[in-house]
C-alpha atoms as a PDB file:
ATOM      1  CA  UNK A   1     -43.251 -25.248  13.385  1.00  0.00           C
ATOM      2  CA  UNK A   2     -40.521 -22.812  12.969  1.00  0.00           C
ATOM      3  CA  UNK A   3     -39.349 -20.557  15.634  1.00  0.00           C
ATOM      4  CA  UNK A   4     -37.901 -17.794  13.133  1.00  0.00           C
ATOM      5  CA  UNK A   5     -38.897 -14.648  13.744  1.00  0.00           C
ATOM      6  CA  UNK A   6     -39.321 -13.217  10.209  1.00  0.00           C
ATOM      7  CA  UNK A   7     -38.340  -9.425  11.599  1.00  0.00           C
ATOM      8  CA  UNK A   8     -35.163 -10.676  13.222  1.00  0.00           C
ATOM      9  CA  UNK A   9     -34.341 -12.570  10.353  1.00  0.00           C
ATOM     10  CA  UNK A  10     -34.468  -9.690   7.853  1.00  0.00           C
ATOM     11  CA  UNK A  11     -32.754  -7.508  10.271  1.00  0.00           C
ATOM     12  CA  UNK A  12     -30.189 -10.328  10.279  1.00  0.00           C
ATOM     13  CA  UNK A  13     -29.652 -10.461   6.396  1.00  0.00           C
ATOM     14  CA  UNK A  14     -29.632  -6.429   6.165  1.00  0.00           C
ATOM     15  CA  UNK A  15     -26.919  -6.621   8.515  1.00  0.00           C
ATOM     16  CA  UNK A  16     -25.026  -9.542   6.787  1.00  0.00           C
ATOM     17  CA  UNK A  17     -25.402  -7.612   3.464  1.00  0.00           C
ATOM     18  CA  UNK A  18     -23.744  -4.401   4.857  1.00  0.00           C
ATOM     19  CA  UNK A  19     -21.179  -6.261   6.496  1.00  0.00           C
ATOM     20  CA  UNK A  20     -20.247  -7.401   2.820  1.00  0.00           C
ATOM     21  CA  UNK A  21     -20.612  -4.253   0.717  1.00  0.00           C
ATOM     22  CA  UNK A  22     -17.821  -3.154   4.242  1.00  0.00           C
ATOM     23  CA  UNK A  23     -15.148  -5.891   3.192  1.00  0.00           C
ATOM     24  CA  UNK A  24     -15.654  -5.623  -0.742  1.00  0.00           C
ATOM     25  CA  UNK A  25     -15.012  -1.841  -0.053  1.00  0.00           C
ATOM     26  CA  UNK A  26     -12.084  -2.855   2.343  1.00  0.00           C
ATOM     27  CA  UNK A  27     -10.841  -5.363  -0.357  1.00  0.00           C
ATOM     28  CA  UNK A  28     -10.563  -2.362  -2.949  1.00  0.00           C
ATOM     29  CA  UNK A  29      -8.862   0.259  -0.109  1.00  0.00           C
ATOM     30  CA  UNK A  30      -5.889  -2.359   0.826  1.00  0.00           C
ATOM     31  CA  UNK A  31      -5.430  -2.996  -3.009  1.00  0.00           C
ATOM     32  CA  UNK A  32      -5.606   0.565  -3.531  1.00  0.00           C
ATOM     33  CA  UNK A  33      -2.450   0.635  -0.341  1.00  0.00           C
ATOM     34  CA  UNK A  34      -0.728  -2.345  -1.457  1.00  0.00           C
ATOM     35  CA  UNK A  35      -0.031  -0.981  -4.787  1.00  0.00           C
ATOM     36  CA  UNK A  36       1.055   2.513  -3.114  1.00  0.00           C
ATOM     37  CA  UNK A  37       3.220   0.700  -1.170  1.00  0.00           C
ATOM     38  CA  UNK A  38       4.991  -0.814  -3.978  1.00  0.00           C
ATOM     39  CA  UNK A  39       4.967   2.453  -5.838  1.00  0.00           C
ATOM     40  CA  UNK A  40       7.057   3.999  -3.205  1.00  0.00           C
ATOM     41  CA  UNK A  41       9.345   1.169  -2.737  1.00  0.00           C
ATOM     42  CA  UNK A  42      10.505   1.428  -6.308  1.00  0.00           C
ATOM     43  CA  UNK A  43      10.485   5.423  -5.794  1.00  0.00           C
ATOM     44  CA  UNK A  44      13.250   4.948  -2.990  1.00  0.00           C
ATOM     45  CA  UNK A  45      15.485   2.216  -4.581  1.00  0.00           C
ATOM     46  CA  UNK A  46      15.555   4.574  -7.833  1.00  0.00           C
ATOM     47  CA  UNK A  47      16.122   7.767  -5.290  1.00  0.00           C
ATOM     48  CA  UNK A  48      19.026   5.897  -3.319  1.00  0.00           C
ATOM     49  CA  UNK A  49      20.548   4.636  -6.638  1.00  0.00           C
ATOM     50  CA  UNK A  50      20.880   8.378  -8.131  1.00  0.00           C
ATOM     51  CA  UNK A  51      21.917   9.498  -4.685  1.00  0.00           C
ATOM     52  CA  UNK A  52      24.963   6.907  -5.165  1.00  0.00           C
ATOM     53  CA  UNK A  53      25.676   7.761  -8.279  1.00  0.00           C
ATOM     54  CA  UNK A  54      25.632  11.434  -7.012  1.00  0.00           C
ATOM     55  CA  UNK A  55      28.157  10.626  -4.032  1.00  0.00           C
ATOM     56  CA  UNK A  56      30.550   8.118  -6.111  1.00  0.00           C
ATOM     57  CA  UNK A  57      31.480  11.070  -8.693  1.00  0.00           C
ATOM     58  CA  UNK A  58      32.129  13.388  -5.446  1.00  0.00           C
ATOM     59  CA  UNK A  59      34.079  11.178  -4.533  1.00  0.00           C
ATOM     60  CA  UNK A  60      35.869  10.738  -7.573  1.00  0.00           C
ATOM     61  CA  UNK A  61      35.977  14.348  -8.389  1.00  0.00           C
ATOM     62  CA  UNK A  62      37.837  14.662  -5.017  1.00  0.00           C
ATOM     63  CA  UNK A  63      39.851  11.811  -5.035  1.00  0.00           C
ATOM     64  CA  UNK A  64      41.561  12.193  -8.438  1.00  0.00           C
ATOM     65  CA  UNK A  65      42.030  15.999  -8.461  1.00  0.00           C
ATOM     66  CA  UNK A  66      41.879  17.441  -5.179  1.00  0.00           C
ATOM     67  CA  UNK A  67      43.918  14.440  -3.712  1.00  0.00           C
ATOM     68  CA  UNK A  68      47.030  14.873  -5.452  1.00  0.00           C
END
């Protein structure tokens, strides 16, 4: 004979199948973050490459006509 309680074992398998629909909706969240992240990371290298650009013509400006 079995010594499985039926009640415990549905209460078991409702809990198992919440516990999943919690990580699949986890799974999508950190996707959802990962691909912010990498977003912004491409946001900042484009930001620090105009800022650069920016400061090297300053410079230039200043160097070549102000500096004589």
């Amino acid at each position: 004979m079995s010594n499985i309680d039926p009640f415990e074992y549905g209460k078991l398998t409702a809990q198992v199948s919440a516990l999943q629909d919690k990580v699949d909706s986890m799974e999508t969240d950190i996707k959802l973050l990962l691909e912010l992240a990498n977003k912004s990371k491409g946001g900042f290298f484009a930001g620090m490459a105009i800022a650069s650009a920016i400061g090297g013509f300053i410079t230039f400006i200043v160097n070549h006509w102000i500096g004589k």
